[in-house]
Protein backbone atom coordinates (compact mmCIF):
# COMPACT_ATOMS: atom_id res chain seq x y z
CA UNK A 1 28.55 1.15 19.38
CA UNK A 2 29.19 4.38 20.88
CA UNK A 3 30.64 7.62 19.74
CA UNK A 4 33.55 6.80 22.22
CA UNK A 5 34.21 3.68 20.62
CA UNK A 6 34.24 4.69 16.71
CA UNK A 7 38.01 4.78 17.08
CA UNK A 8 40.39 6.81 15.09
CA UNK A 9 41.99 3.82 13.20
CA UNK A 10 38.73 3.38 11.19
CA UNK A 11 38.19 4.95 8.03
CA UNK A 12 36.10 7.96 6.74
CA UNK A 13 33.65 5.87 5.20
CA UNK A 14 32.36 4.25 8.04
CA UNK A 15 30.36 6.25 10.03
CA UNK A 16 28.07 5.85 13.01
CA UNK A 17 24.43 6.46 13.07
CA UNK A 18 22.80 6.97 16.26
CA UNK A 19 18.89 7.01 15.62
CA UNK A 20 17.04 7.51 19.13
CA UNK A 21 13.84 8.81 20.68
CA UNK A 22 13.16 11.24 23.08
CA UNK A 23 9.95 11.96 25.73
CA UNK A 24 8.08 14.49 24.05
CA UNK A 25 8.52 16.56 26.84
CA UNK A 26 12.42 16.47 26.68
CA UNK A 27 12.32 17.83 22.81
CA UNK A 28 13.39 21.52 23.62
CA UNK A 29 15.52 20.31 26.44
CA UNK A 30 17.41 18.04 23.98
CA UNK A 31 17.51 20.35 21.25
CA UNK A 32 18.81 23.19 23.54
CA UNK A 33 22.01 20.85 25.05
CA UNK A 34 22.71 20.04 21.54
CA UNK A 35 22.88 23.55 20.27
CA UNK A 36 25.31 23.79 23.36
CA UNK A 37 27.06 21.29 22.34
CA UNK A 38 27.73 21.70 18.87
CA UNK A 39 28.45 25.33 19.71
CA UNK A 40 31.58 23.58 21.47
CA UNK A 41 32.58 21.64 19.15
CA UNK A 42 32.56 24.27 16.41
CA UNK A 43 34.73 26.34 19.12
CA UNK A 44 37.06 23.97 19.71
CA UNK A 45 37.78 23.31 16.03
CA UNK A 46 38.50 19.72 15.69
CA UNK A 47 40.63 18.59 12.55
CA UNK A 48 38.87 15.45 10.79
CA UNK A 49 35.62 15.51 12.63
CA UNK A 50 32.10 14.90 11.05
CA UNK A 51 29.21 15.21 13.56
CA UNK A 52 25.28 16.27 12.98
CA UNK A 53 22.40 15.22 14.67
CA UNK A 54 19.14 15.86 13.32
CA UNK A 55 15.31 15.36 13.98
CA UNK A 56 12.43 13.44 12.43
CA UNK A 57 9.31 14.58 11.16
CA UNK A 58 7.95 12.66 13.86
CA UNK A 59 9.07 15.29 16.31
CA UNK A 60 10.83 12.87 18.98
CA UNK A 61 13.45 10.94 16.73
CA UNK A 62 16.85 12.17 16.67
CA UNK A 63 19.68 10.48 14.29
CA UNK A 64 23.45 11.29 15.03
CA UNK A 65 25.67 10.88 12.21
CA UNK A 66 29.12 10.84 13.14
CA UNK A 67 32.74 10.07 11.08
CA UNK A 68 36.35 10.21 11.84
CA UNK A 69 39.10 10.99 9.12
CA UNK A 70 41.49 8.15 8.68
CA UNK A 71 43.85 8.31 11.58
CA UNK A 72 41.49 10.72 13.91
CA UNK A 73 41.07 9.61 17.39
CA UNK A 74 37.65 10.78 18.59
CA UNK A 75 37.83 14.35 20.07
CA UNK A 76 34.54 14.49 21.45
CA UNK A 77 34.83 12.65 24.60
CA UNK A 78 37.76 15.63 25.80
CA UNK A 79 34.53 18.03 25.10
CA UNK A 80 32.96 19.19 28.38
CA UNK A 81 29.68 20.12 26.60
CA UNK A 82 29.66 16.42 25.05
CA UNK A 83 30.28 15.09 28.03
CA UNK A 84 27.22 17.45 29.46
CA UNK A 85 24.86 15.89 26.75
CA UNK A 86 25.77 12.68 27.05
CA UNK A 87 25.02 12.82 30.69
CA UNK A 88 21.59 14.33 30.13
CA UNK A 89 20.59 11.35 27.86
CA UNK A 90 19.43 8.83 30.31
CA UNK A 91 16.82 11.83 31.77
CA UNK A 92 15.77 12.64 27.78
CA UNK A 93 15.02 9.07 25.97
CA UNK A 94 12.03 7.31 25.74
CA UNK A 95 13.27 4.18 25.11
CA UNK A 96 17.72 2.96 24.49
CA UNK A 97 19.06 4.30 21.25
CA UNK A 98 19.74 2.13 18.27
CA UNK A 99 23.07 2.34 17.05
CA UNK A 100 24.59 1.37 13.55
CA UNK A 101 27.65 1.42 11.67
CA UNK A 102 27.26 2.07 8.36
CA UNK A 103 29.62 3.00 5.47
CA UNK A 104 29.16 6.03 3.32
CA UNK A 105 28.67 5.01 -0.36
CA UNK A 106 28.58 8.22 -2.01
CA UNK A 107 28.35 11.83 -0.65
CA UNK A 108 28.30 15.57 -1.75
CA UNK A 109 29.75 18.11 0.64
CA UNK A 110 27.77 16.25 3.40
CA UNK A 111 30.64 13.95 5.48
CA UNK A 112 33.60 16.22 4.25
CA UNK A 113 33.26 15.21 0.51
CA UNK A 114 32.68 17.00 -2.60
């Protein structure tokens, strides 16, 4: 599953986690697009969006945690910079990421809760 397809119909407490690994010599390329990117997407604003990425100790693992209010169709796709990142992926990763859906069993202030 992709962002693009965590559709607005589903609830807050599923989310998506995208874990994935990057060359080691992409890390500062990666890290760079994203700050771009999430730059966007706090200037756009979106209403009932919950998006972070983050990295591993390890250096090259990057997990993606994204959520949709109930009734939120995914606003990132409409995102140029998104768009822009998502392009650069293929270039960046060491190997395909592994997605997951997951549902959020308890949370504080972390996926708009609390």
């Amino acid at each position: 599953m992709t962002p693009e397809q965590l559709e607005g119909s589903q609830l807050m407490n599923t989310m998506l986690m995208l874990q994935a690994t990057v060359r080691p010599e992409c890390v500062a390329e990666v890290e760079a697009a994203a700050r771009t990117m999430f730059a966007a997407i706090e200037a756009a604003g979106p209403e009932g969006l919950h998006y972070s990425s983050v990295r591993s100790a390890d250096g090259v693992t990057f997990v993606a945690l994204l959520a949709l209010d109930e009734g939120v169709e995914n606003p990132l796709p409409a995102i140029p910079e998104f768009q822009d990142f998502q392009a650069g992926l293929g270039g960046w990763l060491a190997a395909p990421p592994a997605p997951d859906q997951m549902t959020v069993v308890g949370s504080y202030g972390m996926f708009g809760a609390g």
